[in-house]
N, C-alpha and C. Protein backbone atom coordinates (compact mmCIF):
# COMPACT_ATOMS: atom_id res chain seq x y z
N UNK A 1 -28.58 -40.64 -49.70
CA UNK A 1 -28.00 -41.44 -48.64
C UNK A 1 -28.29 -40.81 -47.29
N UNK A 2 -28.13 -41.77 -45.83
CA UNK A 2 -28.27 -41.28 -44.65
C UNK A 2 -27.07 -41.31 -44.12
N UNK A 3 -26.33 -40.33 -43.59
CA UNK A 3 -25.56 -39.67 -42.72
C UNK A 3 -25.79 -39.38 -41.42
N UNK A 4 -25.23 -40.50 -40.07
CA UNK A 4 -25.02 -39.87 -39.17
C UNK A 4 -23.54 -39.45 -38.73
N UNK A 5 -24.16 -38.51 -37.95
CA UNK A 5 -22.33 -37.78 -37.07
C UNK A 5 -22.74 -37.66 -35.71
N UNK A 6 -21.69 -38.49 -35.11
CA UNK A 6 -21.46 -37.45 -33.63
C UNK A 6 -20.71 -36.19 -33.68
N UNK A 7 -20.86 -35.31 -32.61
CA UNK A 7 -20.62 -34.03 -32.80
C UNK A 7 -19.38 -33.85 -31.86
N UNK A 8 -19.31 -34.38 -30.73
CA UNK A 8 -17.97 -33.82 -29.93
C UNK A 8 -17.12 -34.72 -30.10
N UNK A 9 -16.23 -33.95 -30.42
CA UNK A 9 -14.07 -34.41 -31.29
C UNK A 9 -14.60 -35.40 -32.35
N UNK A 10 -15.52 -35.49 -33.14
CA UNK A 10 -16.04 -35.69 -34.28
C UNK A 10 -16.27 -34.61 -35.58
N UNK A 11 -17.20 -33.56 -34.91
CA UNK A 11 -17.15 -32.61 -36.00
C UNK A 11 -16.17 -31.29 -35.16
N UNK A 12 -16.47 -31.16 -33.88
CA UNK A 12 -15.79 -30.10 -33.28
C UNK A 12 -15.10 -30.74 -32.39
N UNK A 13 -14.01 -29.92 -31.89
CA UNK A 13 -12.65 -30.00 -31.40
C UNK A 13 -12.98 -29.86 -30.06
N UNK A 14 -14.07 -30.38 -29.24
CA UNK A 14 -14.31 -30.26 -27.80
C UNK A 14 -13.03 -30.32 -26.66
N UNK A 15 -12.52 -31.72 -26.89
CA UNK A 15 -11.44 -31.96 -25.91
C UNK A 15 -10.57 -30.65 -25.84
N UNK A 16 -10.18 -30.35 -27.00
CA UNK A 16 -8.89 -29.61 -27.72
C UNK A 16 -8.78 -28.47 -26.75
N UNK A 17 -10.64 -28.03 -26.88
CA UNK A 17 -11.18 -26.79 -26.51
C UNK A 17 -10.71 -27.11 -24.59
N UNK A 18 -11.56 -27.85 -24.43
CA UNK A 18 -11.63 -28.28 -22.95
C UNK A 18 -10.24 -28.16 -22.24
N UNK A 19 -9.28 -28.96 -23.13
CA UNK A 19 -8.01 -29.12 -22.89
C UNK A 19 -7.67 -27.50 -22.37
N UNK A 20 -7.60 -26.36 -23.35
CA UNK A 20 -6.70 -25.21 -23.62
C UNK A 20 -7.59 -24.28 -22.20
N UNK A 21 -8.79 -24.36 -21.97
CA UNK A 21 -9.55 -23.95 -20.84
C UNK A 21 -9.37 -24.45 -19.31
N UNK A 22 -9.21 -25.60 -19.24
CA UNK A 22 -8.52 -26.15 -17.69
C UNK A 22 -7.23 -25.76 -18.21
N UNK A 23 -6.96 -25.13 -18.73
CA UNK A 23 -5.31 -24.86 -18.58
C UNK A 23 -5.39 -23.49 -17.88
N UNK A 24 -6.70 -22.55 -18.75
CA UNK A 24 -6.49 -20.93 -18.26
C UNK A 24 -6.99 -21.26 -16.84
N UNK A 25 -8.11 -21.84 -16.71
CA UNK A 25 -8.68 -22.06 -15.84
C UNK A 25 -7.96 -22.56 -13.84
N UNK A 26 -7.33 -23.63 -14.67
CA UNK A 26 -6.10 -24.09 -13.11
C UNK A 26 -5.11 -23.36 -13.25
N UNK A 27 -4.51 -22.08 -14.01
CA UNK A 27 -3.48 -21.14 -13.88
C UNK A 27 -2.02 -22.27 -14.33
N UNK A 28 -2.29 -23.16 -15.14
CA UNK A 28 -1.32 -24.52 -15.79
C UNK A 28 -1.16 -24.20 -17.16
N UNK A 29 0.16 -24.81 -17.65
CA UNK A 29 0.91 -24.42 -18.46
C UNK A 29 1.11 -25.95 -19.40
N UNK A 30 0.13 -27.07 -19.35
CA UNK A 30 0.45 -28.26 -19.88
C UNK A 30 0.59 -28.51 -21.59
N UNK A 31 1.41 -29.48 -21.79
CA UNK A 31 1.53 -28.84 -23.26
C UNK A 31 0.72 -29.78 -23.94
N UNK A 32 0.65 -28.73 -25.20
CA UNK A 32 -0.57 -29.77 -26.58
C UNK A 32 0.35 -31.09 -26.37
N UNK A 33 1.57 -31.35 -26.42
CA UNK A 33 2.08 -32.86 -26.43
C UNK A 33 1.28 -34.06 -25.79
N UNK A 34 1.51 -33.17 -24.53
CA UNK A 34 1.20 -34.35 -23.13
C UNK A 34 -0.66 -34.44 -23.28
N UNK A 35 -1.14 -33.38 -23.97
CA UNK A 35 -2.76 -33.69 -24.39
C UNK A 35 -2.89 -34.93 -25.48
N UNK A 36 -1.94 -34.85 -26.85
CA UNK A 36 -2.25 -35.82 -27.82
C UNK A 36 -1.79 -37.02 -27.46
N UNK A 37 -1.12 -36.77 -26.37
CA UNK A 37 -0.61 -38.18 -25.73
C UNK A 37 -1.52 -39.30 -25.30
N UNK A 38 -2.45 -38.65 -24.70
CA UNK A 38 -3.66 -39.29 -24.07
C UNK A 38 -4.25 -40.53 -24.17
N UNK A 39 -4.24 -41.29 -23.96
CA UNK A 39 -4.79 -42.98 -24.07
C UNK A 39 -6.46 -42.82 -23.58
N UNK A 40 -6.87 -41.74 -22.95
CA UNK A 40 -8.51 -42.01 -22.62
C UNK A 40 -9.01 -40.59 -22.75
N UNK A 41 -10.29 -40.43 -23.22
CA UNK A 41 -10.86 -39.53 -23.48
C UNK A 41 -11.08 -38.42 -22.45
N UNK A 42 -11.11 -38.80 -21.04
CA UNK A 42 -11.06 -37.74 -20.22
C UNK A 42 -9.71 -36.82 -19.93
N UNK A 43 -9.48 -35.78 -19.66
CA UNK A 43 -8.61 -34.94 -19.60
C UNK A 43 -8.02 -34.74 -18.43
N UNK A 44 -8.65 -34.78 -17.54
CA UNK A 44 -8.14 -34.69 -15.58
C UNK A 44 -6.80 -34.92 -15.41
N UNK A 45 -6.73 -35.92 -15.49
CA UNK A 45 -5.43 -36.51 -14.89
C UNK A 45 -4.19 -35.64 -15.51
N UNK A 46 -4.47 -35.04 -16.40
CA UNK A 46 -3.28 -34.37 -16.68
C UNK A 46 -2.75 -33.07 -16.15
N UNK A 47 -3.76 -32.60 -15.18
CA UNK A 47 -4.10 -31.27 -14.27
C UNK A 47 -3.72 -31.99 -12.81
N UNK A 48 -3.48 -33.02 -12.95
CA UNK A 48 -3.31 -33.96 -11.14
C UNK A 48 -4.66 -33.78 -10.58
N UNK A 49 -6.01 -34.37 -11.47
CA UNK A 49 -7.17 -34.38 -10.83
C UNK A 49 -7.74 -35.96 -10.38
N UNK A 50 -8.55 -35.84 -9.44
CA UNK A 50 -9.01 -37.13 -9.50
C UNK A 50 -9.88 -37.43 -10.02
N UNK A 51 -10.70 -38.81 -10.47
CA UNK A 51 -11.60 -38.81 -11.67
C UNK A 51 -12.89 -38.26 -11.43
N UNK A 52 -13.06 -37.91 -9.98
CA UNK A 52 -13.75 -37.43 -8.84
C UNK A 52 -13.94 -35.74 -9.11
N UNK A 53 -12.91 -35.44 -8.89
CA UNK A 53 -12.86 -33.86 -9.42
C UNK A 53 -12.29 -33.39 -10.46
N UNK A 54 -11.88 -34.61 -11.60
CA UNK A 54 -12.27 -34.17 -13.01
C UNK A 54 -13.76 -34.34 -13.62
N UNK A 55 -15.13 -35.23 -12.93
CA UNK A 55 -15.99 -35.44 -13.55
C UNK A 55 -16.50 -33.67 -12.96
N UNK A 56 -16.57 -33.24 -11.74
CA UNK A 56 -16.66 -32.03 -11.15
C UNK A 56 -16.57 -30.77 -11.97
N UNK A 57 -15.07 -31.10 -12.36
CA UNK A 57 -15.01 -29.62 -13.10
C UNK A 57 -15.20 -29.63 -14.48
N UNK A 58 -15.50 -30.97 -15.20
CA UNK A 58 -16.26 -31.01 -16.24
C UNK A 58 -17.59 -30.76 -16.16
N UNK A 59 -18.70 -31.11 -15.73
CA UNK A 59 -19.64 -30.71 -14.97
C UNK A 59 -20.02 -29.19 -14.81
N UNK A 60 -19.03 -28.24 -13.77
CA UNK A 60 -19.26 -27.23 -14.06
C UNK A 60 -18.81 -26.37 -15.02
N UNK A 61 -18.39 -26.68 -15.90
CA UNK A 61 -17.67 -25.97 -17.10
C UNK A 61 -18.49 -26.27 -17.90
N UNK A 62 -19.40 -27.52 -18.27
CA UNK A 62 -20.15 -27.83 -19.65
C UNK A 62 -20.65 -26.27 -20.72
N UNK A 63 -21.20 -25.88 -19.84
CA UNK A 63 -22.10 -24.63 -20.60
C UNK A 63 -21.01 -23.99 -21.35
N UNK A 64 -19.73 -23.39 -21.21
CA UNK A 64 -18.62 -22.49 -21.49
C UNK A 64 -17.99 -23.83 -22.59
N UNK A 65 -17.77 -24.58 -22.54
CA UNK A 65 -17.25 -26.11 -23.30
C UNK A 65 -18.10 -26.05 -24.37
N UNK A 66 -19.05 -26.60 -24.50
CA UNK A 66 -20.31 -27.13 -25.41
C UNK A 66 -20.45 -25.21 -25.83
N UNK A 67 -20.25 -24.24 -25.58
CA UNK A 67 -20.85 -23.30 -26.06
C UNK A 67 -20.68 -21.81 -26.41
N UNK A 68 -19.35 -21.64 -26.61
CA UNK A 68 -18.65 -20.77 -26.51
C UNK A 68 -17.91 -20.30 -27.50
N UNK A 69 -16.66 -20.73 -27.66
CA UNK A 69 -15.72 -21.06 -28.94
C UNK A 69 -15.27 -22.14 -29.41
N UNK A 70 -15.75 -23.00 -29.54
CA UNK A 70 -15.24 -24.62 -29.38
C UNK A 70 -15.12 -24.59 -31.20
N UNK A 71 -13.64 -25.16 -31.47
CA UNK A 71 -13.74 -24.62 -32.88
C UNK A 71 -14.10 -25.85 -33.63
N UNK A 72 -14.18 -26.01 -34.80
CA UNK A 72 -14.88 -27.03 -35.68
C UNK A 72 -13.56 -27.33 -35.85
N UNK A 73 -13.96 -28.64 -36.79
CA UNK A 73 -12.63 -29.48 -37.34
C UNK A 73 -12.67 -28.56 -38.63
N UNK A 74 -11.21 -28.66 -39.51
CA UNK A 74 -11.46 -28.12 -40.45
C UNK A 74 -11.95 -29.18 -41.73
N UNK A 75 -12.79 -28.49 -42.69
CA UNK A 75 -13.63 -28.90 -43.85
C UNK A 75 -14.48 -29.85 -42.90
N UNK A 76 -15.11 -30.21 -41.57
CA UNK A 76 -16.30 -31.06 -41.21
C UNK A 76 -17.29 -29.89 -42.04
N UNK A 77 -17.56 -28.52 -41.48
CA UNK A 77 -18.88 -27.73 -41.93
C UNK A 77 -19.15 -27.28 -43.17
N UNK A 78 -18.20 -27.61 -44.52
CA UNK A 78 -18.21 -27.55 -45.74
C UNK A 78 -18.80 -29.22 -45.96
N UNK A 79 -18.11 -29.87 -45.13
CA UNK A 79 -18.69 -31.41 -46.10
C UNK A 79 -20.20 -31.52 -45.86
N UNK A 80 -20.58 -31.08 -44.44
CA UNK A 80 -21.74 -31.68 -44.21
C UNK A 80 -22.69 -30.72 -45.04
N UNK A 81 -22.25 -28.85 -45.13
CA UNK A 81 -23.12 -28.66 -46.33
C UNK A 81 -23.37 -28.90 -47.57
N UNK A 82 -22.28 -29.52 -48.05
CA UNK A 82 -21.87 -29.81 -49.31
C UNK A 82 -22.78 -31.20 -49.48
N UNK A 83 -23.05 -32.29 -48.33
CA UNK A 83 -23.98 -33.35 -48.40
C UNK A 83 -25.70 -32.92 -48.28
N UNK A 84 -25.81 -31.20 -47.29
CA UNK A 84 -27.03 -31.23 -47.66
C UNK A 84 -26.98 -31.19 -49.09
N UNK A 85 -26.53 -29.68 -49.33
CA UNK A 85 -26.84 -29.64 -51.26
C UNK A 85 -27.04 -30.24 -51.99
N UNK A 86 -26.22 -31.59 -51.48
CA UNK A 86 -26.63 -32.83 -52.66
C UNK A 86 -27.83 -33.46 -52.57
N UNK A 87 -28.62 -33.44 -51.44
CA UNK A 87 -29.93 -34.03 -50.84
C UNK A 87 -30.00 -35.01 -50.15
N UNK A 88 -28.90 -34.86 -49.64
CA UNK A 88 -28.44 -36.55 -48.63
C UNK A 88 -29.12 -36.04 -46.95
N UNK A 89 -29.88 -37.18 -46.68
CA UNK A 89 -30.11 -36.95 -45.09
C UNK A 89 -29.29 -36.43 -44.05
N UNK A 90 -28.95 -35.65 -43.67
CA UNK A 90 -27.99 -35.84 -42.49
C UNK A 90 -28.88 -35.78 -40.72
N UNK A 91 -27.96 -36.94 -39.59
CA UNK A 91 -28.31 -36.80 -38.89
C UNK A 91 -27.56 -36.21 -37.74
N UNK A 92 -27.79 -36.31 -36.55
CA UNK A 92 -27.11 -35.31 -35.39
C UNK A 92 -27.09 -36.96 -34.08
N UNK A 93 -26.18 -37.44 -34.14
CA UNK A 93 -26.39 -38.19 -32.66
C UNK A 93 -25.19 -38.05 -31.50
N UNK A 94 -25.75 -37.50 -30.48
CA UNK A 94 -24.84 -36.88 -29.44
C UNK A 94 -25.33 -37.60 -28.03
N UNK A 95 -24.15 -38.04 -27.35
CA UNK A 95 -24.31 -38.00 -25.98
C UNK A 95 -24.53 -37.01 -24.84
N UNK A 96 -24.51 -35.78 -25.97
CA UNK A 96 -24.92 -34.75 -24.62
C UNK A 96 -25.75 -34.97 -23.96
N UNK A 97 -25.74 -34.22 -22.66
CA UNK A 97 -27.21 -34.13 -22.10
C UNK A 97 -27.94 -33.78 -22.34
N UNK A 98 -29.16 -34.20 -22.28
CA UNK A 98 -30.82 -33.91 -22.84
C UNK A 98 -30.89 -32.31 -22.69
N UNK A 99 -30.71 -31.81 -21.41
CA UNK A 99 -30.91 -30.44 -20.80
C UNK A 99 -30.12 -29.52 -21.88
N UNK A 100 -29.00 -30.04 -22.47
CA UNK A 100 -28.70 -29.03 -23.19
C UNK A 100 -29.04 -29.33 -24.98
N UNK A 101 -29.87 -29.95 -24.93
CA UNK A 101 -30.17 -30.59 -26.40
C UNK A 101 -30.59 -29.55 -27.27
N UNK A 102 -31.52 -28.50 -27.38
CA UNK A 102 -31.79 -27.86 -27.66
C UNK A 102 -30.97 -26.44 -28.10
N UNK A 103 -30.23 -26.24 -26.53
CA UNK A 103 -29.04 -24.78 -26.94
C UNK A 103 -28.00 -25.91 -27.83
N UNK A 104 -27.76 -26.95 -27.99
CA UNK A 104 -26.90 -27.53 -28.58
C UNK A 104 -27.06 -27.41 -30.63
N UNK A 105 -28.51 -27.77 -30.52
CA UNK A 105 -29.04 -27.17 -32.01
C UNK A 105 -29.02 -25.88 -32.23
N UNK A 106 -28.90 -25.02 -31.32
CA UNK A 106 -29.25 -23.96 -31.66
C UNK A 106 -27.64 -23.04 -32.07
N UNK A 107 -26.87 -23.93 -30.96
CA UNK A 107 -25.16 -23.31 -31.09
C UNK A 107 -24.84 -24.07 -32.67
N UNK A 108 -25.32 -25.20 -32.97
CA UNK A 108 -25.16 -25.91 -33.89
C UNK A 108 -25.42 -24.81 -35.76
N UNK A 109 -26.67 -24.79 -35.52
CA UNK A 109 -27.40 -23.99 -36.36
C UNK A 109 -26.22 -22.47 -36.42
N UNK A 110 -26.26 -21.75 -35.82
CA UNK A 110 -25.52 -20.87 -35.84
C UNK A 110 -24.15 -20.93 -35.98
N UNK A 111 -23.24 -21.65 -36.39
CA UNK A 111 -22.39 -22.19 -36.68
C UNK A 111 -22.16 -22.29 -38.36
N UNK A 112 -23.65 -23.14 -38.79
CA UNK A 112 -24.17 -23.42 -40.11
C UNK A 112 -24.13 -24.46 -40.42
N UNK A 113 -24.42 -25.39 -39.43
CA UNK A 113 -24.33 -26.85 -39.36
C UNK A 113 -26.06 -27.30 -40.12
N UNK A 114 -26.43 -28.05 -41.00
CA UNK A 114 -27.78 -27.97 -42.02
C UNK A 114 -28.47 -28.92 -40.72
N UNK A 115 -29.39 -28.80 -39.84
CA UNK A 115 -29.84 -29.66 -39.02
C UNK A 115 -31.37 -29.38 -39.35
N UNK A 116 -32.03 -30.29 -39.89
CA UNK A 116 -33.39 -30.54 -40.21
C UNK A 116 -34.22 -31.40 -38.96
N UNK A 117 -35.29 -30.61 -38.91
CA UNK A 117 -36.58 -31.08 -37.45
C UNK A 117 -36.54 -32.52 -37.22
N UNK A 118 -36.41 -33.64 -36.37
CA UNK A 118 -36.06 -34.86 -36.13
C UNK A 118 -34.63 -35.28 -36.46
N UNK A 119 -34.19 -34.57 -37.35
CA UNK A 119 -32.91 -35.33 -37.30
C UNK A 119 -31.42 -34.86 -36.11
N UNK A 120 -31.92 -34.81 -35.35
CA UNK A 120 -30.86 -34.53 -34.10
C UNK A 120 -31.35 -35.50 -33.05
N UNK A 121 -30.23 -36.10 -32.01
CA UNK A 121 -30.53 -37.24 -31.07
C UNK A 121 -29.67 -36.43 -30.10
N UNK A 122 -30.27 -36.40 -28.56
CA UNK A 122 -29.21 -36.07 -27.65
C UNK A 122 -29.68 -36.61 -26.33
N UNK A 123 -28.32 -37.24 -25.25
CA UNK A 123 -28.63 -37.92 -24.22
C UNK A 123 -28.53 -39.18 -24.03
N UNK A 124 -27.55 -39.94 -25.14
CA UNK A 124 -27.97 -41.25 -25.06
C UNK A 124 -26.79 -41.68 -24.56
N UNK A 125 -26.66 -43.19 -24.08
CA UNK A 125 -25.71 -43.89 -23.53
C UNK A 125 -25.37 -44.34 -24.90
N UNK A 126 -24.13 -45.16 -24.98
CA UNK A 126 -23.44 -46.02 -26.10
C UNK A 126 -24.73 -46.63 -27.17
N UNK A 127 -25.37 -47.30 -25.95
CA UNK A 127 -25.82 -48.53 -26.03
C UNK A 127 -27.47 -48.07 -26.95
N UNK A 128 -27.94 -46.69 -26.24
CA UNK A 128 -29.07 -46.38 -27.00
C UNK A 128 -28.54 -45.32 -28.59
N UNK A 129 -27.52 -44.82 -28.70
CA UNK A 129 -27.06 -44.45 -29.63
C UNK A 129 -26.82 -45.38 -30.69
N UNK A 130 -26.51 -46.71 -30.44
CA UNK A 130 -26.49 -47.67 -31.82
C UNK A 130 -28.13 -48.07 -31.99
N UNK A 131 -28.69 -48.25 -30.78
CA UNK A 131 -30.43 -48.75 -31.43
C UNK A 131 -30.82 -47.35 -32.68
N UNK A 132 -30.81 -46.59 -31.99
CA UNK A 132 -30.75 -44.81 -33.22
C UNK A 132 -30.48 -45.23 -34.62
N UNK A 133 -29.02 -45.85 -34.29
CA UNK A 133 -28.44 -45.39 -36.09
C UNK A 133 -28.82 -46.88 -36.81
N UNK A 134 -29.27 -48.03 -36.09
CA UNK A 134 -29.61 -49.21 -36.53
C UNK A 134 -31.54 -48.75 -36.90
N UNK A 135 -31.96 -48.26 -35.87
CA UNK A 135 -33.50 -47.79 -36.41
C UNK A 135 -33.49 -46.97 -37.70
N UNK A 136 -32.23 -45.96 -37.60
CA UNK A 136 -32.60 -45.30 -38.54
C UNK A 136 -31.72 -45.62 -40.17
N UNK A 137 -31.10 -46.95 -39.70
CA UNK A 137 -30.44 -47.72 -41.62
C UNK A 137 -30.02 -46.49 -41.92
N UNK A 138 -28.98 -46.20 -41.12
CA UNK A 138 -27.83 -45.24 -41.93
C UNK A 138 -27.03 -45.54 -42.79
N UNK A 139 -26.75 -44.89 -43.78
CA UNK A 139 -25.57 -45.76 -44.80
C UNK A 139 -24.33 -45.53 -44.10
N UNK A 140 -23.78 -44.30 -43.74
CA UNK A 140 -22.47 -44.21 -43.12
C UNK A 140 -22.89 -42.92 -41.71
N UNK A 141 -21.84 -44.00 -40.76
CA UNK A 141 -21.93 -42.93 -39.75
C UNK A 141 -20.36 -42.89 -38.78
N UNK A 142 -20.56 -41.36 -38.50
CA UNK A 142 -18.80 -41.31 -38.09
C UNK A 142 -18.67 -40.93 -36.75
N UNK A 143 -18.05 -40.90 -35.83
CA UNK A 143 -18.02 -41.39 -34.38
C UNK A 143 -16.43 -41.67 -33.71
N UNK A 144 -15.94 -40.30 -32.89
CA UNK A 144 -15.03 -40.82 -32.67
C UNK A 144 -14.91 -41.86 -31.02
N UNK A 145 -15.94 -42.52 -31.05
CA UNK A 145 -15.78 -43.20 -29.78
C UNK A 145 -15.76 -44.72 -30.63
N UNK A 146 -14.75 -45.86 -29.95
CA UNK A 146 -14.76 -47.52 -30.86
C UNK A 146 -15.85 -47.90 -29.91
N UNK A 147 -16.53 -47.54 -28.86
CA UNK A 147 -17.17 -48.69 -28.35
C UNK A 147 -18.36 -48.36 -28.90
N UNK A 148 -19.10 -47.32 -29.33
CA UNK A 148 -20.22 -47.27 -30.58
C UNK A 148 -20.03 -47.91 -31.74
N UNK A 149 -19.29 -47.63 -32.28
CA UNK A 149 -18.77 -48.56 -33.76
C UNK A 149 -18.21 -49.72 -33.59
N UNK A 150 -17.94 -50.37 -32.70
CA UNK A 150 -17.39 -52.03 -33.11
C UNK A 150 -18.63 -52.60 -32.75
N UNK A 151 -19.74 -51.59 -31.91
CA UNK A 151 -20.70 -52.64 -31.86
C UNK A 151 -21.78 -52.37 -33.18
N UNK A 152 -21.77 -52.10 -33.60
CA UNK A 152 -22.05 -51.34 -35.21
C UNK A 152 -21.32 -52.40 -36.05
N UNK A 153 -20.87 -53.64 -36.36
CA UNK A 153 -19.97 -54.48 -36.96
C UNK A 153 -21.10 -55.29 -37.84
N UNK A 154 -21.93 -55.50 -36.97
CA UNK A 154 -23.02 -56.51 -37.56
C UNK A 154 -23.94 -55.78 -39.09
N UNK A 155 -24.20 -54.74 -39.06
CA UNK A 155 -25.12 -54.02 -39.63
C UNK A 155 -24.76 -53.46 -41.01
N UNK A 156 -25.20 -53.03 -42.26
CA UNK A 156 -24.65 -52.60 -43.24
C UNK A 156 -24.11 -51.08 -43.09
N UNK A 157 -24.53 -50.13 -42.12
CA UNK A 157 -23.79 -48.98 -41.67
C UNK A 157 -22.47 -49.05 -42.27
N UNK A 158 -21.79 -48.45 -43.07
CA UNK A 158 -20.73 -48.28 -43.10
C UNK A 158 -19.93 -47.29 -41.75
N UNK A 159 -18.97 -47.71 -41.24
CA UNK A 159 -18.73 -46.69 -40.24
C UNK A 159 -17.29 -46.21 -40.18
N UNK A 160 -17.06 -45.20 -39.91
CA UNK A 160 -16.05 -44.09 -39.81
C UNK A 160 -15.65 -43.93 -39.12
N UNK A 161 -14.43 -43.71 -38.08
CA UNK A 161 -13.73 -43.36 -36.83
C UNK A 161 -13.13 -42.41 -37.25
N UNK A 162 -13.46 -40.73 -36.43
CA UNK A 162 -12.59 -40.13 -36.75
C UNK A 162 -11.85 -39.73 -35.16
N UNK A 163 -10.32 -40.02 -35.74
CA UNK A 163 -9.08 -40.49 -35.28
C UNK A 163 -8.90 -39.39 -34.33
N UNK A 164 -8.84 -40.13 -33.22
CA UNK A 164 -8.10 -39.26 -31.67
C UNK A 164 -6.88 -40.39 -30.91
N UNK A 165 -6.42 -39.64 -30.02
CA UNK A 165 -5.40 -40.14 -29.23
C UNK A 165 -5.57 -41.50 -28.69
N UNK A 166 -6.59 -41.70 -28.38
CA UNK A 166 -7.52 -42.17 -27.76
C UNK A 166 -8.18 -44.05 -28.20
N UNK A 167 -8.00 -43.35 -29.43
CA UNK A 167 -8.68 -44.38 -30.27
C UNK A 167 -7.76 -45.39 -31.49
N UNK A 168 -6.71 -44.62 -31.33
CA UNK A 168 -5.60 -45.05 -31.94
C UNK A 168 -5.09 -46.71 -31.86
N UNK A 169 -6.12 -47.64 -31.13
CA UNK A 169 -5.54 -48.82 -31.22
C UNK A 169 -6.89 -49.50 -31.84
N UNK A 170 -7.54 -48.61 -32.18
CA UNK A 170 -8.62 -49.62 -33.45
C UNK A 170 -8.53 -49.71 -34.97
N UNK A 171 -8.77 -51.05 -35.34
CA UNK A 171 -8.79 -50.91 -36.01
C UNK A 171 -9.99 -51.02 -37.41
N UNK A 172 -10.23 -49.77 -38.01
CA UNK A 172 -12.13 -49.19 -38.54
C UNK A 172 -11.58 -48.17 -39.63
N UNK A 173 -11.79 -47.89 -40.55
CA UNK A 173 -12.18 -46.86 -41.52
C UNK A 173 -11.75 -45.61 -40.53
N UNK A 174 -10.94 -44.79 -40.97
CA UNK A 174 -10.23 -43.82 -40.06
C UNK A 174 -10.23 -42.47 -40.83
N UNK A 175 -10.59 -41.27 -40.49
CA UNK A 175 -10.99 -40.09 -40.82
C UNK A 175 -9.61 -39.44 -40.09
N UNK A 176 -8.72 -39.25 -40.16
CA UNK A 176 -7.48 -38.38 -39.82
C UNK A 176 -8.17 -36.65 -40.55
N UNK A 177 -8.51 -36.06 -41.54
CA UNK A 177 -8.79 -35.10 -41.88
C UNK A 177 -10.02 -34.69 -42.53
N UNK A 178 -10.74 -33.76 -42.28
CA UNK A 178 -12.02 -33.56 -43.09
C UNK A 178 -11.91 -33.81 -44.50
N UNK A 179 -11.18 -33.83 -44.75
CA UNK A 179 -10.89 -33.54 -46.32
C UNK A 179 -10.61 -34.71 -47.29
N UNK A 180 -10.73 -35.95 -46.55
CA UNK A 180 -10.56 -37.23 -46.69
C UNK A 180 -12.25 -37.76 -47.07
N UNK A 181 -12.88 -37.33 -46.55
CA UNK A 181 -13.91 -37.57 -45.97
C UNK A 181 -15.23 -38.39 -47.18
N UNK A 182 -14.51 -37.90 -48.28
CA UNK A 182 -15.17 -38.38 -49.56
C UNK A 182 -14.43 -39.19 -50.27
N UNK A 183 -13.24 -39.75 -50.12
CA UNK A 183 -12.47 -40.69 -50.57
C UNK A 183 -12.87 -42.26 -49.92
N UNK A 184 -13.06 -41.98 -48.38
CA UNK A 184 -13.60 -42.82 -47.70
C UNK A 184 -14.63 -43.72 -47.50
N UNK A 185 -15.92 -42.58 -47.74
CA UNK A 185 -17.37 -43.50 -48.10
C UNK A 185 -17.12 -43.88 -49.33
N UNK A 186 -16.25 -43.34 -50.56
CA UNK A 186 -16.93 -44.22 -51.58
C UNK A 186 -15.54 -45.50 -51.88
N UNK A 187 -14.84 -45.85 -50.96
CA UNK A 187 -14.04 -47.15 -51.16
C UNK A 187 -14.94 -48.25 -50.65
């Protein structure tokens, strides 16, 4: 079978990470509550930023974010080895930026994430990320953003949402824990 994943607050805990860093970072004390609270994927506003100088200090933080300690979900890096072993394709599709596409495989790899030559995508908008997983007749692919996957409705893709604050008013095949993760594709 073909397997795609997005990688940020999909397989790793980016926000989580992001979150606990503008905290050391603005000398703020905000709590995990008021983070899972969140109705939108950006984090700013909860620091009293504007979307202006939250895109800013996301921006200059990427490198330390994307590359540092950003911890995995737990059982994502057992399942996905556990799908190479079996001989299942796996793919990599990320909105990162292109510029960091490369240290991104490479933080990836070192981690022990199974990433085979072509199968990683990075840089894309929404919109070129579904042409990807529609070119490439994925059987299941997991994604915690709904506006990739509802437009993914038409296609035999089976698709996966794994569950953030955020996303909590769709309704799709929902990944709450890694460990679910094989109960799911085969219903």
């Amino acid at each position: 079978m073909k397997f795609g994943f997005d990688i940020d607050d999909t397989l790793i805990d980016l926000r989580a990470y992001a979150f606990a860093l503008y905290n050391k970072k603005l000398g703020k004390n905000i709590t995990i509550d008021a983070f899972q609270a969140l109705q939108r994927v950006e984090i700013h506003e909860l620091f009293g930023l504007t979307d202006t100088e939250g895109s800013a200090m996301w921006n200059s933080s990427l490198e330390e974010i994307y590359f540092m300690d950003c911890p995995i979900f737990e059982q994502a890096l057992e399942t996905l080895q556990t799908l190479n072993q079996q001989g299942h394709d796996i793919y990599y599709i990320t909105s990162r930026p292109k510029q960091y596409c490369a240290q991104s495989q490479q933080w990836m790899r070192a981690q022990g994430f199974p990433i085979k030559e072509g199968h990683f995508f990075c840089g894309m908008q929404d919109a070129e990320k579904v042409a990807i997983i529609k070119n490439l007749a994925l059987d299941v692919y997991v994604d915690d953003k709904p506006a990739v996957l509802e437009t993914l409705q038409d296609i035999e893709t089976k698709v996966i949402l794994k569950n953030q604050s955020y996303n909590e008013h769709v309704t799709l095949p929902r990944l709450h824990h890694w460990h679910e993760f094989d109960n799911i594709i085969k219903v």
